[in-house]
PDB file of N, CA and C in Angstrom:
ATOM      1  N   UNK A   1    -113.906-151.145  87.420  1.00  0.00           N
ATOM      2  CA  UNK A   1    -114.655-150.837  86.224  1.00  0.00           C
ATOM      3  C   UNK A   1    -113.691-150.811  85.047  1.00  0.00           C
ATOM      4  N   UNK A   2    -114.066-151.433  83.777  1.00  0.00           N
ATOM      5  CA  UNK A   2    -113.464-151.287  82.645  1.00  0.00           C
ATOM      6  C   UNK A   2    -114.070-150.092  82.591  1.00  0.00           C
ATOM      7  N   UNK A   3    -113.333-149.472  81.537  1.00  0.00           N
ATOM      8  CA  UNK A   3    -113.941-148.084  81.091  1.00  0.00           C
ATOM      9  C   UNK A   3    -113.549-148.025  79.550  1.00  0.00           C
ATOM     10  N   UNK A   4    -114.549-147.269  78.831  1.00  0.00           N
ATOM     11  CA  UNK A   4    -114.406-147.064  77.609  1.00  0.00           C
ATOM     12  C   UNK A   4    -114.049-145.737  76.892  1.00  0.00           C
ATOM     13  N   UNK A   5    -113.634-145.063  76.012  1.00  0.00           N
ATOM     14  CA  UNK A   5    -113.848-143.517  76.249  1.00  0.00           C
ATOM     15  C   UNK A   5    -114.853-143.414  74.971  1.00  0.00           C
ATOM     16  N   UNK A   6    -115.914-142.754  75.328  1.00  0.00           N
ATOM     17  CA  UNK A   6    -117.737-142.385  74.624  1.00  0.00           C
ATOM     18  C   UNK A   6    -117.083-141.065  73.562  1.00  0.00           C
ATOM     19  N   UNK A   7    -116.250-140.126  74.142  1.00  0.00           N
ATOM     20  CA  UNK A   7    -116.463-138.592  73.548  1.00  0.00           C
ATOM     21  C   UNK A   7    -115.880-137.492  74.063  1.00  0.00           C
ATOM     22  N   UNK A   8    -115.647-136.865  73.501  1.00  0.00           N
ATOM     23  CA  UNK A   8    -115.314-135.139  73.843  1.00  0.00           C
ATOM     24  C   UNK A   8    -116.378-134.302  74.031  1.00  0.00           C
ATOM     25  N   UNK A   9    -116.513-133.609  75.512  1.00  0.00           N
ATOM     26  CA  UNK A   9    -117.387-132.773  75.602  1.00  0.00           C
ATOM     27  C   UNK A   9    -117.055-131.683  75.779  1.00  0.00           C
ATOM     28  N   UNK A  10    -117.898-130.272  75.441  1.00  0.00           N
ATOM     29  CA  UNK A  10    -117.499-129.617  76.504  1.00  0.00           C
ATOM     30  C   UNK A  10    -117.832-128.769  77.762  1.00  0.00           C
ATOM     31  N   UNK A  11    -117.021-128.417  78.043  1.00  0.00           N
ATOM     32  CA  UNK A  11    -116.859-127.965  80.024  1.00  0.00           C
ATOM     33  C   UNK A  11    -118.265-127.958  80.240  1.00  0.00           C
ATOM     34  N   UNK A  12    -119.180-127.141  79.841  1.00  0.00           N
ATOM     35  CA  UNK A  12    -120.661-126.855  80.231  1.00  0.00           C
ATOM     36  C   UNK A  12    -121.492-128.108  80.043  1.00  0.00           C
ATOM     37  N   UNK A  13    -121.479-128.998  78.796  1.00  0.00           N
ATOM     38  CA  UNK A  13    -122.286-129.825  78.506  1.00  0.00           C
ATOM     39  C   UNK A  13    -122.516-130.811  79.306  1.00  0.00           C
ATOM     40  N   UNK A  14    -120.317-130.993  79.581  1.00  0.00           N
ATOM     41  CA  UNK A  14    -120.272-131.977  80.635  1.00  0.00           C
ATOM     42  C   UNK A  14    -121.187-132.084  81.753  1.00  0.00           C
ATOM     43  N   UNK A  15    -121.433-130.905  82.528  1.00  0.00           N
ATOM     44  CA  UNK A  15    -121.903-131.436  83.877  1.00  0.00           C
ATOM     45  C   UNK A  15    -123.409-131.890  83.808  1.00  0.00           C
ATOM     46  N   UNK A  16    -124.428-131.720  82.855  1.00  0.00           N
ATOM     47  CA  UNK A  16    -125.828-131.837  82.195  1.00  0.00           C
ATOM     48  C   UNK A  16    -125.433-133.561  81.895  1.00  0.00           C
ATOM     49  N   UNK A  17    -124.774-133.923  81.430  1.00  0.00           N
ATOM     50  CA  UNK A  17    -123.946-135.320  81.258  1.00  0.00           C
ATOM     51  C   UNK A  17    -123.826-136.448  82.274  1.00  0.00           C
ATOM     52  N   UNK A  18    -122.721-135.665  83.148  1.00  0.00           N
ATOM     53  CA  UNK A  18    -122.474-135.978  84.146  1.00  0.00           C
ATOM     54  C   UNK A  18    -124.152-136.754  85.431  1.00  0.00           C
ATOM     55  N   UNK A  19    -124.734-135.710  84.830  1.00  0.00           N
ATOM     56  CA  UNK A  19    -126.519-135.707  85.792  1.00  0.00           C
ATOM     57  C   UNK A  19    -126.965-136.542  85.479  1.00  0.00           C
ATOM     58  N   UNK A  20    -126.910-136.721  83.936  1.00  0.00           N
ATOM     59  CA  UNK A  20    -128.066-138.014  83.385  1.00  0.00           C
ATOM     60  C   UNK A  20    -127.705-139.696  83.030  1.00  0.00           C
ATOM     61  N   UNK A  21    -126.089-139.211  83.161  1.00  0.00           N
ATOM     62  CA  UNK A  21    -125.150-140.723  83.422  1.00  0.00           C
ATOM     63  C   UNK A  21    -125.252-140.941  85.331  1.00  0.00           C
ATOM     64  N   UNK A  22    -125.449-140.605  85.998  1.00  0.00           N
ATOM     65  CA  UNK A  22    -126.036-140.546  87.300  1.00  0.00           C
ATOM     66  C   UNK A  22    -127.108-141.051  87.571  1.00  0.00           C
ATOM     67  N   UNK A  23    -128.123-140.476  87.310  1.00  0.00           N
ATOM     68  CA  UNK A  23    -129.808-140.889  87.260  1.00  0.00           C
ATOM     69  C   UNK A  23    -129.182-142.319  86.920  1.00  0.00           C
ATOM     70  N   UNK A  24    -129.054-142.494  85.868  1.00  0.00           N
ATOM     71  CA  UNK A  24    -129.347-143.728  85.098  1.00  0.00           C
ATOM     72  C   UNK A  24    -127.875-145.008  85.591  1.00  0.00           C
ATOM     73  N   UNK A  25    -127.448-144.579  86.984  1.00  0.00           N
ATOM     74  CA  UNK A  25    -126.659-145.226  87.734  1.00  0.00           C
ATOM     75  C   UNK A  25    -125.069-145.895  86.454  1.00  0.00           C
ATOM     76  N   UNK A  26    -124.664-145.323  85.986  1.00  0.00           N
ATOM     77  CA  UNK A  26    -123.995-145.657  84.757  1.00  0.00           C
ATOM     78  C   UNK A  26    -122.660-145.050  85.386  1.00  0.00           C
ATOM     79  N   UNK A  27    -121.648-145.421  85.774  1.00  0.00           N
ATOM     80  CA  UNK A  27    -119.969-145.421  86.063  1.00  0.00           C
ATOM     81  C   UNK A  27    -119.471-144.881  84.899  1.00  0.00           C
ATOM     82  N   UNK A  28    -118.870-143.786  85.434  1.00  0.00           N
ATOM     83  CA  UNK A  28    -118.132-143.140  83.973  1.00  0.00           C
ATOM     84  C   UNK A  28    -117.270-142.104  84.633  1.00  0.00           C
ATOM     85  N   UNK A  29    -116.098-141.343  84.792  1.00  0.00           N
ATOM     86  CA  UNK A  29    -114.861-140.138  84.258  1.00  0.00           C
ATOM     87  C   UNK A  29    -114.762-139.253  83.371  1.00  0.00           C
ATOM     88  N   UNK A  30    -114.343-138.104  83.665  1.00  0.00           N
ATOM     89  CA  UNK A  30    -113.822-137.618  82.739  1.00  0.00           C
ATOM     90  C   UNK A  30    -111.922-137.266  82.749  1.00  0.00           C
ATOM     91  N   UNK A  31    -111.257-137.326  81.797  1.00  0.00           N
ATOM     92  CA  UNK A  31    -110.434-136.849  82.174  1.00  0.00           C
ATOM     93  C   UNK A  31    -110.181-135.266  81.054  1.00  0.00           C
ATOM     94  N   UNK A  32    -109.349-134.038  81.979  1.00  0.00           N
ATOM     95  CA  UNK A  32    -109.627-133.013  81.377  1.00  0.00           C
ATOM     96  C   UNK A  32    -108.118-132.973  80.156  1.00  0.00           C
ATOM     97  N   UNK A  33    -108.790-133.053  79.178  1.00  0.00           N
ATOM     98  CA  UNK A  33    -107.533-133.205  77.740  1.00  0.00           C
ATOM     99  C   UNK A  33    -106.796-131.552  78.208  1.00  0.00           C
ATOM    100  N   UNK A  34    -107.302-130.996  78.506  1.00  0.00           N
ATOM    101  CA  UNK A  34    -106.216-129.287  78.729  1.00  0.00           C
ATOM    102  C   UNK A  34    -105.386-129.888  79.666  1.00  0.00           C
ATOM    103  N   UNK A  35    -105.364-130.546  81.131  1.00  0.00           N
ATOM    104  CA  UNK A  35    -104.466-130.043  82.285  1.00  0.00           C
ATOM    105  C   UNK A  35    -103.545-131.136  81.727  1.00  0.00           C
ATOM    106  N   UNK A  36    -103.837-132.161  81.065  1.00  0.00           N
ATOM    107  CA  UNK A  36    -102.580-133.024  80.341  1.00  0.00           C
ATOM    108  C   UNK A  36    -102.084-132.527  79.156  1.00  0.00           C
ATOM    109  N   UNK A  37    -102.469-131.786  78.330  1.00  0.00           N
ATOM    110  CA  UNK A  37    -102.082-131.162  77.640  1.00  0.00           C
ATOM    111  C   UNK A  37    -101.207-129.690  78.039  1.00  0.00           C
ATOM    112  N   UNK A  38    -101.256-129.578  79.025  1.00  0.00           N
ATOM    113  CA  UNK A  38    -100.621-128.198  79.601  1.00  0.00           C
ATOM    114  C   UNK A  38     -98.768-129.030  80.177  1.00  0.00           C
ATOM    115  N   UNK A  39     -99.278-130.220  81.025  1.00  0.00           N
ATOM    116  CA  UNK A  39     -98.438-130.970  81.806  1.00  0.00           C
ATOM    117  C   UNK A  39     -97.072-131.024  80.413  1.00  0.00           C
ATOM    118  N   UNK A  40     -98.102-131.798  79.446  1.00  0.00           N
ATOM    119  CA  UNK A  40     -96.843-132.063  78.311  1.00  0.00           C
ATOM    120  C   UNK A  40     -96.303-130.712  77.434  1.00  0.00           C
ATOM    121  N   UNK A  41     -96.862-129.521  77.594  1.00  0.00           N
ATOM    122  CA  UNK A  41     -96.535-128.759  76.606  1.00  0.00           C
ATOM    123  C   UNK A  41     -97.154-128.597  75.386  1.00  0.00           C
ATOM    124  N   UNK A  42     -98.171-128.881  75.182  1.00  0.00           N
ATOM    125  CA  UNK A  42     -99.337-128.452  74.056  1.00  0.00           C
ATOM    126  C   UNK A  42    -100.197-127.703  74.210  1.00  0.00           C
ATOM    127  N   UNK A  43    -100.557-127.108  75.045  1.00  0.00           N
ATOM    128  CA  UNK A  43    -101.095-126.116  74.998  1.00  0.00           C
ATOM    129  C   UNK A  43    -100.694-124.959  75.711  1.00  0.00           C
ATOM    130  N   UNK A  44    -101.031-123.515  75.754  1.00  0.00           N
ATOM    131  CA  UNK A  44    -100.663-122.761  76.185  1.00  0.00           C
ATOM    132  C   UNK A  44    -101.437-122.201  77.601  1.00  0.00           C
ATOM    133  N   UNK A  45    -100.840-122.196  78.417  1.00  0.00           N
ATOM    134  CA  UNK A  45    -101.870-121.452  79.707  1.00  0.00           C
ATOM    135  C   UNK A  45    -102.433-120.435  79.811  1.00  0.00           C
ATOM    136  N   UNK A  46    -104.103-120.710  79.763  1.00  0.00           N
ATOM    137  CA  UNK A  46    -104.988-119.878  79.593  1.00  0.00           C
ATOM    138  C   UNK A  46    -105.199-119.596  78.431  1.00  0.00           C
ATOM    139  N   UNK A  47    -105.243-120.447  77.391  1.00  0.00           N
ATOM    140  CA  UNK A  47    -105.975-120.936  76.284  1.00  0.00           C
ATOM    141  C   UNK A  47    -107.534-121.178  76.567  1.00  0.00           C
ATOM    142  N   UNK A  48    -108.694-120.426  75.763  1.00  0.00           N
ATOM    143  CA  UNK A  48    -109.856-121.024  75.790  1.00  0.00           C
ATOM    144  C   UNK A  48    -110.256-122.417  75.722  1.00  0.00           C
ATOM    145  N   UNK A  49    -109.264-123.460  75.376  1.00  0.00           N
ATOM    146  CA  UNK A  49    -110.017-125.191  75.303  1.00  0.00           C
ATOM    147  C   UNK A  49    -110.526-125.547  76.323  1.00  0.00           C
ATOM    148  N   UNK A  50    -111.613-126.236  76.421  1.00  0.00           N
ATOM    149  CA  UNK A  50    -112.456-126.594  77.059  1.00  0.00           C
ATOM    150  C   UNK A  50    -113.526-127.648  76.885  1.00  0.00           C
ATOM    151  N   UNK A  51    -112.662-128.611  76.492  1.00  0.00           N
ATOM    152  CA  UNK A  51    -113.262-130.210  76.532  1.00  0.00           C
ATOM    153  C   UNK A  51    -112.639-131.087  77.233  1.00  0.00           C
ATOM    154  N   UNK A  52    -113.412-131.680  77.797  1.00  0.00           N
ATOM    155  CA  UNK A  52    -113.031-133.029  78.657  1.00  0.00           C
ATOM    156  C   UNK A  52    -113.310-134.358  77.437  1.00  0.00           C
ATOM    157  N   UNK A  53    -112.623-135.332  78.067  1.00  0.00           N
ATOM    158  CA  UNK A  53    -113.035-136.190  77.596  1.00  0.00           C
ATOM    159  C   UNK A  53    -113.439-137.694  78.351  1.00  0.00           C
ATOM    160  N   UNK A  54    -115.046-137.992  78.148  1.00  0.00           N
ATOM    161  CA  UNK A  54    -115.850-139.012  78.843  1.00  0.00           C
ATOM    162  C   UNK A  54    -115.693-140.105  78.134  1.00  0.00           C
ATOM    163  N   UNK A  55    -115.381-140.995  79.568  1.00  0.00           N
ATOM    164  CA  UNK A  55    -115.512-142.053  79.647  1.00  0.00           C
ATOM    165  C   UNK A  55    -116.449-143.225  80.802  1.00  0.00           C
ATOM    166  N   UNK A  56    -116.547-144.329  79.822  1.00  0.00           N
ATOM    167  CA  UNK A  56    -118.107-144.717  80.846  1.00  0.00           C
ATOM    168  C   UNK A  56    -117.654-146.269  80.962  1.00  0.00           C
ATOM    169  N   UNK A  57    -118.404-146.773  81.891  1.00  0.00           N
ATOM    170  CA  UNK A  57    -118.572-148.610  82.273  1.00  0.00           C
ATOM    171  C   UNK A  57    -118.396-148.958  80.788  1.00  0.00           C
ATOM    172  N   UNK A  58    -117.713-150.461  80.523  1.00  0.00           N
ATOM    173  CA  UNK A  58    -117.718-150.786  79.201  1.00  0.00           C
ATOM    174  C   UNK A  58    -118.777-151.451  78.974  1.00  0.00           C
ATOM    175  N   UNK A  59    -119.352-151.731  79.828  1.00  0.00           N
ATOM    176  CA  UNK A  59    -120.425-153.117  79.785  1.00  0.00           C
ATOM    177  C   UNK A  59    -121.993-152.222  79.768  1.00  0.00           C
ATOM    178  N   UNK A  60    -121.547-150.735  80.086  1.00  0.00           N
ATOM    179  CA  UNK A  60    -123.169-149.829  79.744  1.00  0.00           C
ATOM    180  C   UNK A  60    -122.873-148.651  78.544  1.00  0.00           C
ATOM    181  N   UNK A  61    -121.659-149.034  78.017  1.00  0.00           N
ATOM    182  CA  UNK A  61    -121.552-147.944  76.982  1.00  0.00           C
ATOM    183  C   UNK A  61    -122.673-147.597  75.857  1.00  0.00           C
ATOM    184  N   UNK A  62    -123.722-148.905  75.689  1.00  0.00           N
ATOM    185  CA  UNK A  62    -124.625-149.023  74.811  1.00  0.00           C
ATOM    186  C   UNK A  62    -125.557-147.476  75.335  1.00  0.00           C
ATOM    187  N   UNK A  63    -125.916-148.240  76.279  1.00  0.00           N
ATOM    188  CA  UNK A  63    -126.664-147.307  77.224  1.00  0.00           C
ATOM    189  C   UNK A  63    -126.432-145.883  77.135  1.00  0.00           C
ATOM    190  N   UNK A  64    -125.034-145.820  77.610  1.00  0.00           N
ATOM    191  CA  UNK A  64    -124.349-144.205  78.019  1.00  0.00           C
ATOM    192  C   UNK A  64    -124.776-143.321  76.227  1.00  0.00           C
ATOM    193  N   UNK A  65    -124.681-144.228  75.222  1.00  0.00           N
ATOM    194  CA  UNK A  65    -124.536-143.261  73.984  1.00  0.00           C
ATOM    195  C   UNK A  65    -125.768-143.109  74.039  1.00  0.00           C
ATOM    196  N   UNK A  66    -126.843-144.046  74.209  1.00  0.00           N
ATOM    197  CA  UNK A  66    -127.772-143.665  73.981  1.00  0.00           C
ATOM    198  C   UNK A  66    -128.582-142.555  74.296  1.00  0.00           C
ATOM    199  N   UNK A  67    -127.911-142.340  75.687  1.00  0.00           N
ATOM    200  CA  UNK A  67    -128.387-141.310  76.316  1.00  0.00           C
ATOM    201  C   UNK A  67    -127.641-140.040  76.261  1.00  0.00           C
ATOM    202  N   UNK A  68    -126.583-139.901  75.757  1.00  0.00           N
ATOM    203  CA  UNK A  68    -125.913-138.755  75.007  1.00  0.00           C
ATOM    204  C   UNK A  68    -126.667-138.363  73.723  1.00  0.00           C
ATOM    205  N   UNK A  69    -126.653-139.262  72.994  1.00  0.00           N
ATOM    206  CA  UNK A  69    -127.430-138.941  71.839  1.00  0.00           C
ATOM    207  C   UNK A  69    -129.004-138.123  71.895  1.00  0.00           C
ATOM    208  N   UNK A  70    -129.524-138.677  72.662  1.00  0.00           N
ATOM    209  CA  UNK A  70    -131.024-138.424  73.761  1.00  0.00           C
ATOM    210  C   UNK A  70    -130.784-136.618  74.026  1.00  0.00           C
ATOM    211  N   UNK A  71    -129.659-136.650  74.773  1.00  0.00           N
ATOM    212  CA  UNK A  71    -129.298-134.920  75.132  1.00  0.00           C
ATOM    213  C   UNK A  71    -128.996-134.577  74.079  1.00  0.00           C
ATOM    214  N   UNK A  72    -128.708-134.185  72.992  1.00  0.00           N
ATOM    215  CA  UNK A  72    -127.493-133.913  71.717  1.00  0.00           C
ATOM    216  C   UNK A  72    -128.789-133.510  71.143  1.00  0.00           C
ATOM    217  N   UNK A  73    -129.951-134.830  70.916  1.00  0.00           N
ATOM    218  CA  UNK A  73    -130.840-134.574  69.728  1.00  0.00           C
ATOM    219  C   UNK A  73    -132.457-133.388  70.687  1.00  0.00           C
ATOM    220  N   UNK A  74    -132.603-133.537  72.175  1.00  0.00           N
ATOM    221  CA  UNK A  74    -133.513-132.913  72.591  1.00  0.00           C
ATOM    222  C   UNK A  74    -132.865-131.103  72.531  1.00  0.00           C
ATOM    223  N   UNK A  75    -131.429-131.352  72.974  1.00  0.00           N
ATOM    224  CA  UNK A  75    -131.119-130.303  73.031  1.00  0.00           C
ATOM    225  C   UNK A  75    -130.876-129.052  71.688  1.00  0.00           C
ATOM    226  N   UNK A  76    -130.881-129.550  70.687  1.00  0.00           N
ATOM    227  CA  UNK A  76    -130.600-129.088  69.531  1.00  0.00           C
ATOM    228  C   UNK A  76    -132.140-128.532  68.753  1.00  0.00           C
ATOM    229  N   UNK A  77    -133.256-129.064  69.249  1.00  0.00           N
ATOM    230  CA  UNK A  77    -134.619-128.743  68.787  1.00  0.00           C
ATOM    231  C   UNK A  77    -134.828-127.848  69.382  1.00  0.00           C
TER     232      UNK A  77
END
């Protein structure tokens, strides 16, 4: 899989994310920006941050936003 990176989420949103990039059979990662950020020395251990950052198939990224956007805008009403 090519992969693209879509966004910064965070920790909680992710896994609601994670569900509906699933359903909709869509290939995607996250990788967590803290435990590489800890590795290099930018952040401090046991700091509240708590975003990952997603990434999806390049060839369904259309898709993947769309359906982020979909959660973002139902969830906010």
């Amino acid at each position: 899989m090519k992969s693209v990176y879509i966004s910064r989420l965070n920790h909680f949103d992710s896994y609601r994310i994670a569900e509906l990039l699933e359903q909709h059979k869509i290939e995607f990662f996250f990788k967590d920006s803290q435990e590489s950020s800890l590795q290099s020395g930018w952040v401090d251990p046991g700091s509240s941050f708590n975003e990952r950052m997603l990434f999806v198939d390049q060839s369904r990224q259309n898709e993947a936003q769309e359906i982020i956007q979909k959660y973002i805008t139902d969830y906010s009403d």
